[in-house]
C-alpha atoms as a PDB file:
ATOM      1  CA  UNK A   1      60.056 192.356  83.433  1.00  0.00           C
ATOM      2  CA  UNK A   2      63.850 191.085  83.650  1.00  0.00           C
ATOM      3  CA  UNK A   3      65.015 194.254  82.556  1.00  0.00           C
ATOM      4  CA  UNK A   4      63.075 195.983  85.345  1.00  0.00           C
ATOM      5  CA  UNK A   5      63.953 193.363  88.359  1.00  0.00           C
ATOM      6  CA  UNK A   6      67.637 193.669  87.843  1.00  0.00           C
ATOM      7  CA  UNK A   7      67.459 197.902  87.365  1.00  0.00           C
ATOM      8  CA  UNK A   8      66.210 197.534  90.344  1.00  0.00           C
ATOM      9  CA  UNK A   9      69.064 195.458  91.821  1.00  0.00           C
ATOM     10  CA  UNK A  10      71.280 197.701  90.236  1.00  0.00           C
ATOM     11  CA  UNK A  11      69.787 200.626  92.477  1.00  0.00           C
ATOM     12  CA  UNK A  12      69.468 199.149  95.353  1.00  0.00           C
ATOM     13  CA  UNK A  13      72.807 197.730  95.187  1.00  0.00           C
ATOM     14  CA  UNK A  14      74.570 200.499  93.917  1.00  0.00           C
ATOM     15  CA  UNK A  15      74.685 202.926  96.643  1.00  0.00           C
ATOM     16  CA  UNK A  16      75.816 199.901  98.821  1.00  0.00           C
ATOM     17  CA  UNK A  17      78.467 199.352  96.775  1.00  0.00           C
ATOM     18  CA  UNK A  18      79.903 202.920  96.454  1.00  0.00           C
ATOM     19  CA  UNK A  19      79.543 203.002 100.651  1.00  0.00           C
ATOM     20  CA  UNK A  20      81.500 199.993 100.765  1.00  0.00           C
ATOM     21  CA  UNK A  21      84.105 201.811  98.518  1.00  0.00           C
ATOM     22  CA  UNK A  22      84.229 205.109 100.355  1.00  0.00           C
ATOM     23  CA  UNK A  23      84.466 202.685 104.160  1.00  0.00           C
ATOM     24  CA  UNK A  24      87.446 201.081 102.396  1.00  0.00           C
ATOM     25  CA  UNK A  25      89.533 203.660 101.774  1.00  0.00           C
ATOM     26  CA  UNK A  26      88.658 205.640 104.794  1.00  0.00           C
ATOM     27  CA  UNK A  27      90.609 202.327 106.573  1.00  0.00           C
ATOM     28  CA  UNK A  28      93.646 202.995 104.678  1.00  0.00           C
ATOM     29  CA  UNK A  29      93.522 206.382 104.656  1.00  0.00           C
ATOM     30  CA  UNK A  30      93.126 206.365 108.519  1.00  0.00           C
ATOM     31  CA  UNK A  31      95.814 204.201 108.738  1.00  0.00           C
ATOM     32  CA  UNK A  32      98.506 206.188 106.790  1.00  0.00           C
ATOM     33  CA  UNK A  33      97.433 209.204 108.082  1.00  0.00           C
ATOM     34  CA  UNK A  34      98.054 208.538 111.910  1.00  0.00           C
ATOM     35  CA  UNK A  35      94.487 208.759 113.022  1.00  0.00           C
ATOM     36  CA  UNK A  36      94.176 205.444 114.322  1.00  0.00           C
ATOM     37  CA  UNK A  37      96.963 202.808 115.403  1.00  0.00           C
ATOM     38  CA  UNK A  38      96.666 199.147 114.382  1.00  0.00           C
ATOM     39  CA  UNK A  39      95.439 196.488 116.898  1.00  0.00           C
ATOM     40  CA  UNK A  40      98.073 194.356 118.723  1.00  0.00           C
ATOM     41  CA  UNK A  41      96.213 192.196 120.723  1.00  0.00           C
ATOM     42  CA  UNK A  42      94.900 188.976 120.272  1.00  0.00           C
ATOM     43  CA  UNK A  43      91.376 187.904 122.355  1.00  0.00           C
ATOM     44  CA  UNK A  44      92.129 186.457 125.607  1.00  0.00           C
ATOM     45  CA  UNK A  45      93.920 182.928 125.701  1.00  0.00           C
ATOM     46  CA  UNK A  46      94.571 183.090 121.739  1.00  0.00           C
ATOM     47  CA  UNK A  47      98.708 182.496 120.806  1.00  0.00           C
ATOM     48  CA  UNK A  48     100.164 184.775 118.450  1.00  0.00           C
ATOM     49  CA  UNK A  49     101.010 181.312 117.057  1.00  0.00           C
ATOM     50  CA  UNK A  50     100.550 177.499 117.593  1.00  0.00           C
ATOM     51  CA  UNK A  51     102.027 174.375 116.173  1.00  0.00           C
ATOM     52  CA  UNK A  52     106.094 173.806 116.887  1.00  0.00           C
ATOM     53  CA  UNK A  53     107.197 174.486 120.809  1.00  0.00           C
ATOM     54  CA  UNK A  54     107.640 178.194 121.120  1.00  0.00           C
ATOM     55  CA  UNK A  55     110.634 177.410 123.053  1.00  0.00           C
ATOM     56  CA  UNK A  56     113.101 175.560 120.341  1.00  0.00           C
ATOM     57  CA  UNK A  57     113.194 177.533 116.640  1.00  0.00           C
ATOM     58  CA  UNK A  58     110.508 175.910 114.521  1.00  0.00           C
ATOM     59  CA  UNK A  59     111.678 174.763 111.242  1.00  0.00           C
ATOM     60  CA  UNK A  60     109.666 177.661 109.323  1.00  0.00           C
ATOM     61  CA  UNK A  61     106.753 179.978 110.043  1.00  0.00           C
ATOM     62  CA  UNK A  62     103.593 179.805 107.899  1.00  0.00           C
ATOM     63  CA  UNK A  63     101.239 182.895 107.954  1.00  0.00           C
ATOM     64  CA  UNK A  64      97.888 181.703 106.906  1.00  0.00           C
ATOM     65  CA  UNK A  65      95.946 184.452 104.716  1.00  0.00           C
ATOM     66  CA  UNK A  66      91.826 183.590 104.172  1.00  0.00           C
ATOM     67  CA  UNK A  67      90.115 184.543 101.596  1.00  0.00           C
ATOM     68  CA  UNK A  68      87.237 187.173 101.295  1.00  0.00           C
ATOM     69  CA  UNK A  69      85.047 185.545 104.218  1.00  0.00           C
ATOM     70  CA  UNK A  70      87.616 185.929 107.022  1.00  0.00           C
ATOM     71  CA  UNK A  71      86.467 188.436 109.853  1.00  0.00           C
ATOM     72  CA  UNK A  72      87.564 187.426 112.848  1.00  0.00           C
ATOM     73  CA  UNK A  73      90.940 186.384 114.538  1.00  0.00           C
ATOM     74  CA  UNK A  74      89.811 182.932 114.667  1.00  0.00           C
ATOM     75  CA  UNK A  75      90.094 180.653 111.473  1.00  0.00           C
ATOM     76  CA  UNK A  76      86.345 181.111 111.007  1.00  0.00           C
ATOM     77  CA  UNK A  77      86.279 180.887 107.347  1.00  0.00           C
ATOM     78  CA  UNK A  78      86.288 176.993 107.160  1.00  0.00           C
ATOM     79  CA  UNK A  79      85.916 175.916 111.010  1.00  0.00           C
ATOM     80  CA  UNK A  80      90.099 176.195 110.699  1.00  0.00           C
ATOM     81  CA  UNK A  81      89.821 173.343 108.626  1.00  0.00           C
ATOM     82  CA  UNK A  82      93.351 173.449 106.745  1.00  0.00           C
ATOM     83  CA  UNK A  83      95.096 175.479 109.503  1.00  0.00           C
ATOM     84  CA  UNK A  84      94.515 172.195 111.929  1.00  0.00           C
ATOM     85  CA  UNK A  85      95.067 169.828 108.874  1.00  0.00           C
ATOM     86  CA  UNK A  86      98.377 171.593 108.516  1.00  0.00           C
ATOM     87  CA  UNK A  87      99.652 172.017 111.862  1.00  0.00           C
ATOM     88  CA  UNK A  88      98.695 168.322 112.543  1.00  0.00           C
ATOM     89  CA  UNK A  89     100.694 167.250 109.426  1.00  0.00           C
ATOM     90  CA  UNK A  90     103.958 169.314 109.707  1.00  0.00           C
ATOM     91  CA  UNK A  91     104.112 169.726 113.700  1.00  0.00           C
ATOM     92  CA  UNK A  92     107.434 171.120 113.389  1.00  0.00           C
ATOM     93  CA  UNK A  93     105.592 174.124 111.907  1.00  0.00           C
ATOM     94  CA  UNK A  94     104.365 177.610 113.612  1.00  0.00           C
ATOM     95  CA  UNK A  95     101.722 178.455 111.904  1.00  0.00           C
ATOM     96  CA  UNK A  96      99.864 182.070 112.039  1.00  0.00           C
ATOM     97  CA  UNK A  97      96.151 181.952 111.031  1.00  0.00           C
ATOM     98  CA  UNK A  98      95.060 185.637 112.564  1.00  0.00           C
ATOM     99  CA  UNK A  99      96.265 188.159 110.605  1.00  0.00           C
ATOM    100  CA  UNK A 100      93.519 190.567 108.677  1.00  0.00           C
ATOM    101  CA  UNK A 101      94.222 190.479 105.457  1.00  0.00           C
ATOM    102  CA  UNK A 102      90.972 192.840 104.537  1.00  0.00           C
ATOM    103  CA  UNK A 103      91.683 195.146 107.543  1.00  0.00           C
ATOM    104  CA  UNK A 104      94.993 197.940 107.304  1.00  0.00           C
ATOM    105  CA  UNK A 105      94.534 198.588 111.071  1.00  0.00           C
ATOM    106  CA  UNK A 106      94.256 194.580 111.584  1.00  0.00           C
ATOM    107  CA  UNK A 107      90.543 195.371 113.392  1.00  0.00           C
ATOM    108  CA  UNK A 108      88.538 192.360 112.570  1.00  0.00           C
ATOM    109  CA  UNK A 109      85.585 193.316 110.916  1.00  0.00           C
ATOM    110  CA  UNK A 110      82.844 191.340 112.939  1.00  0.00           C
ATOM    111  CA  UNK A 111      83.883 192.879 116.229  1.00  0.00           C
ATOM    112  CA  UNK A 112      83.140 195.921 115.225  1.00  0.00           C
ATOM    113  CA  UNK A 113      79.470 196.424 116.955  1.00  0.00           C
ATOM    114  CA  UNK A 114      77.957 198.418 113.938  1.00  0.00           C
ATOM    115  CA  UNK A 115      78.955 194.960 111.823  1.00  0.00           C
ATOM    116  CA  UNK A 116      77.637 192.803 114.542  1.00  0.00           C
ATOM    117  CA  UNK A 117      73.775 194.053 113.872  1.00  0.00           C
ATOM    118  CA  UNK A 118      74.688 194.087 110.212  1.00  0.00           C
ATOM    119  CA  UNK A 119      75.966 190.195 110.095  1.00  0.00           C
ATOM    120  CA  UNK A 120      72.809 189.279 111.695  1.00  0.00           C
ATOM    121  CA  UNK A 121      70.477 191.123 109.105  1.00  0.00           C
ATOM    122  CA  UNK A 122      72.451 191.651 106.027  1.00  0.00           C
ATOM    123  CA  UNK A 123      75.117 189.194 105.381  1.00  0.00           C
ATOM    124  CA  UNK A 124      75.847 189.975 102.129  1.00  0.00           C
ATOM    125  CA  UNK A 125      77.609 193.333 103.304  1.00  0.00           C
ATOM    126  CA  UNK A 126      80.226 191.584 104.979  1.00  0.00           C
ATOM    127  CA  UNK A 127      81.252 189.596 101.921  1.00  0.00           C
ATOM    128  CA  UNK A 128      81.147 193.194  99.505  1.00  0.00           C
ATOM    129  CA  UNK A 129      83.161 194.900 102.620  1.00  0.00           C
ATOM    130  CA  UNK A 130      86.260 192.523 101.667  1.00  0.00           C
ATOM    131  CA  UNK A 131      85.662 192.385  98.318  1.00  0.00           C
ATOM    132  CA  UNK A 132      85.902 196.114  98.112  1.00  0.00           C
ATOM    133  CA  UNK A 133      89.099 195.873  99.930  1.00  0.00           C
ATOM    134  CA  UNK A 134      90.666 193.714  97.747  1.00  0.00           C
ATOM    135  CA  UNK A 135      89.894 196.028  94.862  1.00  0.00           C
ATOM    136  CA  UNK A 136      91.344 199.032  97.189  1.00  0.00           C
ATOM    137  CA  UNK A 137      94.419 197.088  97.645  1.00  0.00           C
ATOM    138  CA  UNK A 138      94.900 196.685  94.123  1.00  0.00           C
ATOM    139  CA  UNK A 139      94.386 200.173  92.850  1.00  0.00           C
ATOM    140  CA  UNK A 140      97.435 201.736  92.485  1.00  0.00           C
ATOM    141  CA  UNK A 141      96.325 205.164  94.627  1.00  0.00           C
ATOM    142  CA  UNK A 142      96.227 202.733  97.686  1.00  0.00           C
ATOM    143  CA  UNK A 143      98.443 199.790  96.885  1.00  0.00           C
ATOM    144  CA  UNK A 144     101.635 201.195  98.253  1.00  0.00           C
ATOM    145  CA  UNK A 145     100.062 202.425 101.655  1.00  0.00           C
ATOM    146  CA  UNK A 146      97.676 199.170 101.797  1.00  0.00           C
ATOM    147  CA  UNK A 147     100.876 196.918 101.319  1.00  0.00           C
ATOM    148  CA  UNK A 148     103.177 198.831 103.751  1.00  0.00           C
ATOM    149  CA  UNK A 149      99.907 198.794 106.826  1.00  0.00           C
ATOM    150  CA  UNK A 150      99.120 194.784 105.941  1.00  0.00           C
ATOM    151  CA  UNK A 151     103.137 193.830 105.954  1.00  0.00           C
ATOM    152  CA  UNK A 152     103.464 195.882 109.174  1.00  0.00           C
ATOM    153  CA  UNK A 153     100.719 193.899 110.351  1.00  0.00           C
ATOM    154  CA  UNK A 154     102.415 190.358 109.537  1.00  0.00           C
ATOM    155  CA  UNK A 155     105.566 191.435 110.777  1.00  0.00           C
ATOM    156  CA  UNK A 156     104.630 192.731 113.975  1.00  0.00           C
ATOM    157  CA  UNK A 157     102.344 189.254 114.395  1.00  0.00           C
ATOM    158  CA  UNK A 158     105.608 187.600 113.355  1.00  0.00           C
ATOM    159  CA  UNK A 159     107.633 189.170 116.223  1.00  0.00           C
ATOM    160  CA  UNK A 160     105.041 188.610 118.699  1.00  0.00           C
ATOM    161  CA  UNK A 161     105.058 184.654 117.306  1.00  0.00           C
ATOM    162  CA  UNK A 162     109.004 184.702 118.666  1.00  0.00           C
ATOM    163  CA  UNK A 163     110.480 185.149 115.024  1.00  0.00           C
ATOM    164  CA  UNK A 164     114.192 187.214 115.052  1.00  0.00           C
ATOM    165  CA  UNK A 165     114.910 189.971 112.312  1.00  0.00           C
ATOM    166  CA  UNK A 166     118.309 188.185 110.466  1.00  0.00           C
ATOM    167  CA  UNK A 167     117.139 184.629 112.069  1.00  0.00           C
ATOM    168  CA  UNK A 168     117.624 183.235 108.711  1.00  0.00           C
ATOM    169  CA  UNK A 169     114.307 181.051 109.375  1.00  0.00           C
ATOM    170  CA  UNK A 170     111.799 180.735 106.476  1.00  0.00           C
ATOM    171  CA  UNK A 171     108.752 182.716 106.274  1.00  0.00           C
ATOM    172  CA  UNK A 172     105.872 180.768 104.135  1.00  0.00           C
ATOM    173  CA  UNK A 173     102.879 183.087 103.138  1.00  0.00           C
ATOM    174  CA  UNK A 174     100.001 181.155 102.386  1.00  0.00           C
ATOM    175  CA  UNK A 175      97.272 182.704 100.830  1.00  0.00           C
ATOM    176  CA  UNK A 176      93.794 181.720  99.808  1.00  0.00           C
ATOM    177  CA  UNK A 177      91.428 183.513  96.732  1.00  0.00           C
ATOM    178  CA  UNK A 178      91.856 187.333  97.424  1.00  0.00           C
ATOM    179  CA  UNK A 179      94.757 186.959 100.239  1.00  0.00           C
ATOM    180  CA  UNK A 180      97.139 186.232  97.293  1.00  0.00           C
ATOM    181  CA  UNK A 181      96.575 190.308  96.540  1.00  0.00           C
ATOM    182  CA  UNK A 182      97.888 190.703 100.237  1.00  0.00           C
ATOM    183  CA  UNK A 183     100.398 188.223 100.450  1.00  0.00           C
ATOM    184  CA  UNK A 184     102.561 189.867  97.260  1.00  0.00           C
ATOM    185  CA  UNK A 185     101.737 193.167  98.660  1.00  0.00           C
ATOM    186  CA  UNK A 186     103.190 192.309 101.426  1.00  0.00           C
ATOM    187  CA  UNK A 187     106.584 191.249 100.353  1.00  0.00           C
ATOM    188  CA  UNK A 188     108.846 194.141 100.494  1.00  0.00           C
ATOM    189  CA  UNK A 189     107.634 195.851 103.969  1.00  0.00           C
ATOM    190  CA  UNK A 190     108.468 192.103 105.018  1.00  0.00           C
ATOM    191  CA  UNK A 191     111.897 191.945 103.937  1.00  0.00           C
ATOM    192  CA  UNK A 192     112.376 195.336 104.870  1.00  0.00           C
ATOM    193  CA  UNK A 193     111.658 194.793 108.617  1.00  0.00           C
ATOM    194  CA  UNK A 194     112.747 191.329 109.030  1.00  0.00           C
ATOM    195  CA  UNK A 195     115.416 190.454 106.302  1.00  0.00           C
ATOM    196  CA  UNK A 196     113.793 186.863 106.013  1.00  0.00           C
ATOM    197  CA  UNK A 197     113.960 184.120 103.734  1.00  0.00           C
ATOM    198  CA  UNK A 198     110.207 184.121 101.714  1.00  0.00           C
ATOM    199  CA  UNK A 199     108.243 181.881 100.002  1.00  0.00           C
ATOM    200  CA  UNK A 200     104.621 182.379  98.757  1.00  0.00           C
ATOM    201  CA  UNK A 201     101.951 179.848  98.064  1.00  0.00           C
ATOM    202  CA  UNK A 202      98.977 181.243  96.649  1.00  0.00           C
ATOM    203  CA  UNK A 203      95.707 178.589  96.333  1.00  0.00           C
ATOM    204  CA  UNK A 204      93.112 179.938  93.963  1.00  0.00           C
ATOM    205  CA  UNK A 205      94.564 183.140  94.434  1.00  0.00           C
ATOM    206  CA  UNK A 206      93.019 186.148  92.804  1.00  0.00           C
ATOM    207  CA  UNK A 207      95.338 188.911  92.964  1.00  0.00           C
ATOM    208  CA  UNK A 208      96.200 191.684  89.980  1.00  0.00           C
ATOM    209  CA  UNK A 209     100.010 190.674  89.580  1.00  0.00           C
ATOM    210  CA  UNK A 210     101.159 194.508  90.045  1.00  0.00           C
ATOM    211  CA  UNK A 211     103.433 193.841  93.259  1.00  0.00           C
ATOM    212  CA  UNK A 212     107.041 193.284  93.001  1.00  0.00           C
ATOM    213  CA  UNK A 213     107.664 190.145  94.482  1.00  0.00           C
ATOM    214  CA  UNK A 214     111.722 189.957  94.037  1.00  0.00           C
ATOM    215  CA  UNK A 215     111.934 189.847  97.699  1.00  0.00           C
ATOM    216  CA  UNK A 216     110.651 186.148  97.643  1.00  0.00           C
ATOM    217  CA  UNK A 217     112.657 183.025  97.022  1.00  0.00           C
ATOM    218  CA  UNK A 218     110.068 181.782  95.141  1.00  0.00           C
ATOM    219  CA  UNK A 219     105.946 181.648  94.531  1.00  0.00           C
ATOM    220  CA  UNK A 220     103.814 178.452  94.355  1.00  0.00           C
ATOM    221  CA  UNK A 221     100.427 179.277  92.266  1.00  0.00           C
ATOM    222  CA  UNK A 222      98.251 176.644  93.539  1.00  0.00           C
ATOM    223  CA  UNK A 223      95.380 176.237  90.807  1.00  0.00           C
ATOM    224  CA  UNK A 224      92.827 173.443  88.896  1.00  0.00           C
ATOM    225  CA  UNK A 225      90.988 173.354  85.696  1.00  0.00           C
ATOM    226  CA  UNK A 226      87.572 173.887  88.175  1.00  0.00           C
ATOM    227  CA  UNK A 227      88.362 176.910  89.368  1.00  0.00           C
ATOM    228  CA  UNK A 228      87.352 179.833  88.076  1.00  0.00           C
ATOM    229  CA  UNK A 229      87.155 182.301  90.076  1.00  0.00           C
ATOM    230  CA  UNK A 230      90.842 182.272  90.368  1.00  0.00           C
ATOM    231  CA  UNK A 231      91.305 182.545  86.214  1.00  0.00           C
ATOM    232  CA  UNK A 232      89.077 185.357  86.025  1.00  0.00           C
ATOM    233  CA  UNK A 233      91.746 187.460  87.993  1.00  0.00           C
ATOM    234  CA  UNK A 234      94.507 186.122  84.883  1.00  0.00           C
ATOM    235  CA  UNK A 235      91.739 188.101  82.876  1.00  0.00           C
ATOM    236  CA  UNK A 236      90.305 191.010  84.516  1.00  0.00           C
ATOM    237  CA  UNK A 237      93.538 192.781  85.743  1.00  0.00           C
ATOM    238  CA  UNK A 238      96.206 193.610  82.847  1.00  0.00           C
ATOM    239  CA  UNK A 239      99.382 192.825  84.761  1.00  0.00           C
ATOM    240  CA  UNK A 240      98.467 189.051  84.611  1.00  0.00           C
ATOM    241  CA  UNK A 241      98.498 189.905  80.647  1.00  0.00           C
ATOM    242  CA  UNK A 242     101.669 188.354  79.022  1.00  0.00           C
ATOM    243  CA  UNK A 243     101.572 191.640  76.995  1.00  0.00           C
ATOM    244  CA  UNK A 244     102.292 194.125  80.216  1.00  0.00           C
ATOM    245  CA  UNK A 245     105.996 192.547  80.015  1.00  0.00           C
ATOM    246  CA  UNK A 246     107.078 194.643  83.027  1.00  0.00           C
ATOM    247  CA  UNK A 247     104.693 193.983  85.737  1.00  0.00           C
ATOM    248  CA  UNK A 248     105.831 192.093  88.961  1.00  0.00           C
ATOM    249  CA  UNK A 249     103.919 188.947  88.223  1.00  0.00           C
ATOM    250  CA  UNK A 250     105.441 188.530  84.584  1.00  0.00           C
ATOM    251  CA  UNK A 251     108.932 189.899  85.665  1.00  0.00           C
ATOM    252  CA  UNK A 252     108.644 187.110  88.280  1.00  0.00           C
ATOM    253  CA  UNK A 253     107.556 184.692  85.733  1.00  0.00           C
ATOM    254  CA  UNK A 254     110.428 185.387  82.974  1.00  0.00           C
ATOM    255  CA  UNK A 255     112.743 184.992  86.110  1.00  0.00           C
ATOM    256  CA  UNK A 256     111.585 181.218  86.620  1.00  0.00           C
ATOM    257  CA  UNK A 257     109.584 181.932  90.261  1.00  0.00           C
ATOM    258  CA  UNK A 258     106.511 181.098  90.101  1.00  0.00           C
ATOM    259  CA  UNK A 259     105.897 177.639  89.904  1.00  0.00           C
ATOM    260  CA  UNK A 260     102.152 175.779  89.122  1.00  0.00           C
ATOM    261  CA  UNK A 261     100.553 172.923  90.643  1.00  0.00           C
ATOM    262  CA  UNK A 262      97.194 171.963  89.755  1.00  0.00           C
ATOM    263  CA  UNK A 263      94.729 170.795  92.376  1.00  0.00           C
ATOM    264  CA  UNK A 264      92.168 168.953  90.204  1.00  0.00           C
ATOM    265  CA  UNK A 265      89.533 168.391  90.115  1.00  0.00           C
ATOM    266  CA  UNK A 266      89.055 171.217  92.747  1.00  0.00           C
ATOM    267  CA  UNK A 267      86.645 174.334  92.607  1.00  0.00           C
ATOM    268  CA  UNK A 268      87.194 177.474  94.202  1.00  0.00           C
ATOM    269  CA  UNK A 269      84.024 177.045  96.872  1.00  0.00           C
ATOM    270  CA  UNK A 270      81.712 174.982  97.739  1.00  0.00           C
ATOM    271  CA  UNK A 271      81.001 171.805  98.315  1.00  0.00           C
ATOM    272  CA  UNK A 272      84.149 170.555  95.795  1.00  0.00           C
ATOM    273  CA  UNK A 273      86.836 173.440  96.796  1.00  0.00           C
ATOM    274  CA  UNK A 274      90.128 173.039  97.780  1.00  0.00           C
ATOM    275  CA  UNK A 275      89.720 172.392 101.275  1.00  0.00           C
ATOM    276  CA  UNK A 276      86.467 170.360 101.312  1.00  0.00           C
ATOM    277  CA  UNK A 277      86.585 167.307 103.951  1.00  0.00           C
ATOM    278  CA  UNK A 278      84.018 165.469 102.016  1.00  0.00           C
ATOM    279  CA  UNK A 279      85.020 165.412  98.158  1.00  0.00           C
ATOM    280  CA  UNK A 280      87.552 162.482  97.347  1.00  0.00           C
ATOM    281  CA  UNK A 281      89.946 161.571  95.080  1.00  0.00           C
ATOM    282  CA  UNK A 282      90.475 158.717  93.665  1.00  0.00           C
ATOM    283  CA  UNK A 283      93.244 157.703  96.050  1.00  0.00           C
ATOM    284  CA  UNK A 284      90.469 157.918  98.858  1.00  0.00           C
ATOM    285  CA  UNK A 285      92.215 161.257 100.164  1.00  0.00           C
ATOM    286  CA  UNK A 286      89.938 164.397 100.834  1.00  0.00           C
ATOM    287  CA  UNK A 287      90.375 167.384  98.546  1.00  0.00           C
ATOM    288  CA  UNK A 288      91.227 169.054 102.009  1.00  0.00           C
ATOM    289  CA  UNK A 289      94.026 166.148 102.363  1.00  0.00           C
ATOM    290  CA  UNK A 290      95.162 167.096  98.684  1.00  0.00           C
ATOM    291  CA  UNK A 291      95.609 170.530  99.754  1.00  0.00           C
ATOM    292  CA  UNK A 292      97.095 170.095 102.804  1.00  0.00           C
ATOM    293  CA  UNK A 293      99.718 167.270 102.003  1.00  0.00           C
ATOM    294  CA  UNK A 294     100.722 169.467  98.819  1.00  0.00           C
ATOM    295  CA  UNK A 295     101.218 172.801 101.196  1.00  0.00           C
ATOM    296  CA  UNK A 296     103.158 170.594 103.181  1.00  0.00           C
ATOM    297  CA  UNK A 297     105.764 169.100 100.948  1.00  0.00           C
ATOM    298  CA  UNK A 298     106.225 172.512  99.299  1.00  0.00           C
ATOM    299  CA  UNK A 299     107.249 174.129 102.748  1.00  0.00           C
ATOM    300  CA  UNK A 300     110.066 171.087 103.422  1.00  0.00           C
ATOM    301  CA  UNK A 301     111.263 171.486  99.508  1.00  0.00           C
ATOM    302  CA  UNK A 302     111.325 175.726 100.637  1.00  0.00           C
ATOM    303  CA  UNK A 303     112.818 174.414 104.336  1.00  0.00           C
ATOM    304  CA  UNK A 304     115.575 172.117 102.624  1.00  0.00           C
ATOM    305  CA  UNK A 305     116.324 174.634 100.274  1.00  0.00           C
ATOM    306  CA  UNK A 306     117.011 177.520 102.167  1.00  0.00           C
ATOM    307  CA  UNK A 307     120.521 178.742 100.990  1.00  0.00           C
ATOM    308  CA  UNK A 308     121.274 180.427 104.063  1.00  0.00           C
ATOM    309  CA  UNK A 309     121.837 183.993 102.697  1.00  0.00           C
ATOM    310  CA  UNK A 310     120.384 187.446 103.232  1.00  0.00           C
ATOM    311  CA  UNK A 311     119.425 188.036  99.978  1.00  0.00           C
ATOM    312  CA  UNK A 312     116.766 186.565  97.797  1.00  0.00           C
ATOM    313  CA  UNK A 313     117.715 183.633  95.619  1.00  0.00           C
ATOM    314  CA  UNK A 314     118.855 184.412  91.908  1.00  0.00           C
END
């Protein structure tokens, strides 16, 4: 009777799954091919950025990527939970919390009105829709064109935010679960169009280590013992292998820039993640607080360490 019940899930999942596939690579396809431009506009009183005065340079910029259940401009994931904990906590700080990391042509994926009947009848196809992007960004067919539409995207958000090609003012690229696949990707089309100074700090990040991420000062892997999710990407994707020597992640590694923090006791989701309000440490702080104060210190270490030059630190 087991046997049967999950053939059955298998078939009545399956052809979901391969639509999912086929919608996203049509997006990336679209995109490279010239059929359809990528959105520019925000909804109507939205900033391209909040946090530090848009009038006086902020100390650093910090592009917030979600994780697999972000579909709309808004921080909608988490209520904007850790966004507002961080601008709050490091007000000199312009933070970025719109980009779509799961869409090439930056259309969020719950205004789109098919999606709209879908999210109120089958949820669950939301969720596979960025899941099956992540995948498509890490296949190496799409990776190149996925990571050159997705680091447009941040740049041109970037510009709109008030940030200056050559300013010599950090960029921070925070990334949570499957924005970490993004976030690398994302790298060289970054320092290609803006010649800025780069950090990354992946939390729980699940990403298949294949970009080349010399064009960053430095990456922050944000991780705990309770979070698996996030170690069963350091499993199911060979680059993370310490065998595949020449892969961006390791070269990065042997090179001394990627640098681990652990988070515990955090999970990846639920009631215990990363950026719950209600879990507490034993200091009385919220794993949210954790999170958040951590982020926070690593940008000022990455803001008082900025060398000043065009190039990427040795």
């Amino acid at each position: 009777m087991i046997q049967f019940a999950l053939l059955l899930l298998l078939v009545g999942i399956g052809p979901v799954l391969l639509a999912e596939a086929l919608l996203a690579r049509y997006e990336v396809l679209a995109y490279a091919a010239g059929w359809r431009a990528p959105t520019t506009d925000l909804p109507t009183g939205m900033p391209y950025a909040r946090g530090a005065d848009p009038d006086r340079p902020p100390d650093a910029y910090l592009v917030y990527l979600d994780g697999i259940g972000k579909r709309r401009f808004h921080d909608t994931r988490d209520g904007g939970r850790l966004v507002k904990c961080l601008i709050n906590g490091a007000p000199e700080l312009r933070v970025l919390g719109q980009v779509q990391p799961y869409s090439p042509l930056a259309h969020p994926l719950a205004d789109r009105p098919v999606w709209k009947w879908v999210r109120r009848h089958v949820g669950l196809l939301l969720f596979l829709h960025n899941v099956m992007q992540i995948f498509v960004a890490a296949d190496r067919r799409y990776r190149p064109l996925y990571n050159r539409a997705v680091g447009t995207q941040i740049a041109t958000q970037l510009r709109l935010a008030g940030y200056r090609r050559d300013s010599g003012i950090p960029v921070v690229m925070l990334s949570y679960s499957g924005g970490a696949q993004v976030a690398t990707g994302a790298v060289d089309e970054l320092w290609a169009q803006l010649r800025t100074p780069l950090w990354l700090i992946t939390l729980g990040g699940f990403h298949n280590g294949a970009n080349d991420i010399s064009h960053a000062r430095h990456l922050y892997r944000l991780t705990s013992t309770g979070d698996w999710i996030e170690r069963v990407s350091t499993w199911i994707f060979p680059q993370r292998w310490r065998l595949f020597r020449r892969s961006g992640w390791n070269r990065a590694d042997r090179e001394g820039k990627i640098t681990v923090h652990r988070l515990d006791p955090a999970t990846h989701v639920g009631p215990d993640s990363y950026i719950s309000p209600g879990a507490r440490l034993s200091d009385g702080r919220s794993y949210l607080d954790q999170t958040a104060d951590t982020v926070i210190a690593l940008i000022r270490d990455c803001c008082s360490a900025k060398s000043g030059t065009d190039g990427p630190l040795p």
